[in-house]
Protein backbone atom coordinates (compact mmCIF):
# COMPACT_ATOMS: atom_id res chain seq x y z
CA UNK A 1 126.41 97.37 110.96
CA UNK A 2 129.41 98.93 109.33
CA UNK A 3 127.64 101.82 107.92
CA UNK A 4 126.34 102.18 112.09
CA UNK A 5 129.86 102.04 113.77
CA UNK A 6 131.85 104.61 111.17
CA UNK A 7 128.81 107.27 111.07
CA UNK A 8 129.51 106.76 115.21
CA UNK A 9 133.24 107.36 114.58
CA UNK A 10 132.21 110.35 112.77
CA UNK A 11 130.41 111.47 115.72
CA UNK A 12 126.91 111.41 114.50
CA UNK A 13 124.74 111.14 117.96
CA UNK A 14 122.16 109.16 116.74
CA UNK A 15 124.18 106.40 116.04
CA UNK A 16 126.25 106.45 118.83
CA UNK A 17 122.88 106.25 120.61
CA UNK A 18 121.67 103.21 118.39
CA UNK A 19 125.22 101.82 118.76
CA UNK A 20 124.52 101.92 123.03
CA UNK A 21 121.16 100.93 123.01
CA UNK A 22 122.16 98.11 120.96
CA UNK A 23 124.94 96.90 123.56
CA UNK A 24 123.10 98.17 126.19
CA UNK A 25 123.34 94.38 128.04
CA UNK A 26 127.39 94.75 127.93
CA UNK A 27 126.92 98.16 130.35
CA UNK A 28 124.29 96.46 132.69
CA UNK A 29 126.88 93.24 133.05
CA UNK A 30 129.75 95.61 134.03
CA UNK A 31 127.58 97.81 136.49
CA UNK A 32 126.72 94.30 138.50
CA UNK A 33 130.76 93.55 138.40
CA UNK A 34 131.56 97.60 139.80
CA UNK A 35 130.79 99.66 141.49
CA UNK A 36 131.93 103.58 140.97
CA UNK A 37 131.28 106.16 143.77
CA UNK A 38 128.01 108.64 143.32
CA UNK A 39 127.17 107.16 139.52
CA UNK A 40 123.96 106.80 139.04
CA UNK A 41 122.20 105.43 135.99
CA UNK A 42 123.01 109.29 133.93
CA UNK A 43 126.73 108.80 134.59
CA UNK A 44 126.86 105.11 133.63
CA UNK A 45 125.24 106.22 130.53
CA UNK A 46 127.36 108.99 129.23
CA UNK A 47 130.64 106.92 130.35
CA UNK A 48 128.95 103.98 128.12
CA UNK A 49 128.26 106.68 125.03
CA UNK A 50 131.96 108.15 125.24
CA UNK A 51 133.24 104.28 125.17
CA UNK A 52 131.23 103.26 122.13
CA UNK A 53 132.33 106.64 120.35
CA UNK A 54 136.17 106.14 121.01
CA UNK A 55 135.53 102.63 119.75
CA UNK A 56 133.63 103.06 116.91
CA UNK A 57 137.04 105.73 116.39
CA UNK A 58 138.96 102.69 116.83
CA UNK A 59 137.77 99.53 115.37
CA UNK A 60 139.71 98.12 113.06
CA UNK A 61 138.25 94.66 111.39
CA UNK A 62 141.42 93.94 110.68
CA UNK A 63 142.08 92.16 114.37
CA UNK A 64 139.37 89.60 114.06
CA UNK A 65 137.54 91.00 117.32
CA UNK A 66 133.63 91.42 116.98
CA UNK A 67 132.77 95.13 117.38
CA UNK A 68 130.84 93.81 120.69
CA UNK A 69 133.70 92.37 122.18
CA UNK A 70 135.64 95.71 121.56
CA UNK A 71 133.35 97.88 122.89
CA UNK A 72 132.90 95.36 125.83
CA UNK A 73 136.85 95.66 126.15
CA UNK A 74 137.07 99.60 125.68
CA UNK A 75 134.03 100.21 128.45
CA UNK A 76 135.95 97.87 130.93
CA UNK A 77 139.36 99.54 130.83
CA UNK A 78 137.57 102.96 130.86
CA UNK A 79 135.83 101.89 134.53
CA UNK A 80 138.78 100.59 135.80
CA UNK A 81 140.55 103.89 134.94
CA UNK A 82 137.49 105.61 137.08
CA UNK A 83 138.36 103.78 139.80
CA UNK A 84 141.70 104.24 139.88
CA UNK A 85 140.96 107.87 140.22
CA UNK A 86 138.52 106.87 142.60
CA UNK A 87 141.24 105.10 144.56
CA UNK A 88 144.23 107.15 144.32
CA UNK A 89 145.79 108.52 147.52
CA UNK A 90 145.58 112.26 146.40
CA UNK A 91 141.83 111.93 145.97
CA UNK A 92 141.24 110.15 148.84
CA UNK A 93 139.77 113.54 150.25
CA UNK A 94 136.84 113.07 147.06
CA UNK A 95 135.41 109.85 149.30
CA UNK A 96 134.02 112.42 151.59
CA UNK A 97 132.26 114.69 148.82
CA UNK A 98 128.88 114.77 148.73
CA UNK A 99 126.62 116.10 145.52
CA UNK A 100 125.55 119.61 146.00
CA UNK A 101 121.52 118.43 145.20
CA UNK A 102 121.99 116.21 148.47
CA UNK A 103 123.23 118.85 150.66
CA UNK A 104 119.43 120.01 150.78
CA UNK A 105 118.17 116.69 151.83
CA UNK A 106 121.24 116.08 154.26
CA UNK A 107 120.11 119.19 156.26
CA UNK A 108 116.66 118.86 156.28
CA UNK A 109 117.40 115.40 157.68
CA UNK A 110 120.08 116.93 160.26
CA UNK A 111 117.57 119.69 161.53
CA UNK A 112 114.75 116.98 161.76
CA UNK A 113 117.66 114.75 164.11
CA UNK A 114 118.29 117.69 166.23
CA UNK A 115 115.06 118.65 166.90
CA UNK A 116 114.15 115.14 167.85
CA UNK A 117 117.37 114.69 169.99
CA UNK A 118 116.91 118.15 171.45
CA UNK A 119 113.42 116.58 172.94
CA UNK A 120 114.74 113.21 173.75
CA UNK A 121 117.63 114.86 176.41
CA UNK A 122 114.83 116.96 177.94
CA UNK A 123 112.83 114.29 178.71
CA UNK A 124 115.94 112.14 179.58
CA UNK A 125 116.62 114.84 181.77
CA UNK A 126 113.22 114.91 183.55
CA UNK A 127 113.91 111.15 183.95
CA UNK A 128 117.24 111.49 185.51
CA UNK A 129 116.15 114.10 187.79
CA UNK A 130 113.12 112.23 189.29
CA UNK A 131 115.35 108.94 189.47
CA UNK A 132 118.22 110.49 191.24
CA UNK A 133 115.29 111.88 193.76
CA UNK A 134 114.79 108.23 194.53
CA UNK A 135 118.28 107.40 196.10
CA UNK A 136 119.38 108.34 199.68
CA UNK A 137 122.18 110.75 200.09
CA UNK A 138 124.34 107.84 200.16
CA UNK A 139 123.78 106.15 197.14
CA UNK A 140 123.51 109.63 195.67
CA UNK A 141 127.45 110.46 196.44
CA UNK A 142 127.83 107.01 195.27
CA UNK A 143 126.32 107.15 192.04
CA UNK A 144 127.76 111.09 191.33
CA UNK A 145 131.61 108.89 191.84
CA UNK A 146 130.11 105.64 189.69
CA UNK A 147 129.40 109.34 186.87
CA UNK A 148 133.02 110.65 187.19
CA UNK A 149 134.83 106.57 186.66
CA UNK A 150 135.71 106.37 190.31
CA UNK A 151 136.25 102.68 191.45
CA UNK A 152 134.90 101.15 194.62
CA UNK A 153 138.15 101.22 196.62
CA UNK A 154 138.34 104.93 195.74
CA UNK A 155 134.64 105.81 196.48
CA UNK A 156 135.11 103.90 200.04
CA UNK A 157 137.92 106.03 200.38
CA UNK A 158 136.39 109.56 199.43
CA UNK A 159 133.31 108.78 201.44
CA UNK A 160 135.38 107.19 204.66
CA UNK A 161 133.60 103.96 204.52
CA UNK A 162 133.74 100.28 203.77
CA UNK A 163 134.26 99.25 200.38
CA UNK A 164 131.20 96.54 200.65
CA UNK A 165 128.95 99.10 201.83
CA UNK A 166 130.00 101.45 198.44
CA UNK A 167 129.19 97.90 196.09
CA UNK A 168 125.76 97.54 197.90
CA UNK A 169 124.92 101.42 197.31
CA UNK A 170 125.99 100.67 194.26
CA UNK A 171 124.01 97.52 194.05
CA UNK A 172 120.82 99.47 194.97
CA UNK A 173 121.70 102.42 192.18
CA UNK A 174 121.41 99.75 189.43
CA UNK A 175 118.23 98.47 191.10
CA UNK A 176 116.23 101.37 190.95
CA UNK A 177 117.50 102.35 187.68
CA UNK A 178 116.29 98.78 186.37
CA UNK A 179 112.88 99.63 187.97
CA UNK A 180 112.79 103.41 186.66
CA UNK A 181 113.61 102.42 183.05
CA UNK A 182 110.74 99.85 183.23
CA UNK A 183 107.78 102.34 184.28
């Protein structure tokens, strides 16, 4: 195990690997206690191989500590240190970022929304127009002030009538709506 962790601190790759795959469970218990921002399994990786390198560059037997518990230690501070970054008011900006192989799939998805919004409004506005030939010129002025956030006083008074005869139009609007949207 020795002759493992000082070829790593020499930098030898293969060892560094062994050294990961051998403390792989240490990097699966930290992933399930954080959580970094767009990592996914290649960046949890790499972040694990640089930690086992700088501690295999660092070990000293000397302090008692097992060379798991080190490397345990080391990985730890290094993700809190990512989200720090992560954190830190001048990057809040970052939290926004998206990875430039996603941008593809984001648009697709956007045109695909569009297209499917564009034909739900033209059909809402087929609706609309064959509901709002269902009201009497009444409840027609009284549903184009319900549109603009008129209240009943202020209809009654637009329209010069009573205000109970605006909340039965009114009354009658939501009716027929109710029946529309069923068909």
């Amino acid at each position: 195990m020795a002759s493992l962790i000082s070829a790593a601190a020499a930098g030898d790759s293969v060892a560094i690997e062994r050294l990961c795959y051998q403390y792989r469970p240490v990097l699966h218990h930290l992933r399930q206690l954080y959580w970094l921002r767009l990592y996914d399994d290649d960046n949890w990786e790499q972040e694990a191989r640089w930690a086992c390198y700088l501690a295999a560059k660092e070990y000293d037997t000397r302090y008692h500590l097992t060379f798991g518990r080190f490397y345990q230690t080391r990985l730890k501070h290094r993700i809190i240190t990512l989200l720090r970054r992560q954190f830190a008011v001048k990057r809040r900006c970052d939290q926004y970022a998206v990875r430039y192989r996603n941008l593809e799939n984001i648009a697709d998805r956007h045109r695909s929304l569009q297209q499917t919004e564009t034909m739900a409004m033209a059909t809402l506005k087929a609706d609309i127009a064959l509901y709002y030939e269902q009201l009497s010129k009444f409840e027609r002025q009284v549903f184009y002030c319900i549109l603009h956030y008129h209240s009943n006083a202020e209809i009654a008074q637009h329209l010069a009538c009573l205000e109970d005869q605006v909340y039965g139009a009114a009354s009658r609007c939501r009716l027929k709506m109710r029946l529309y949207m069923t068909l």
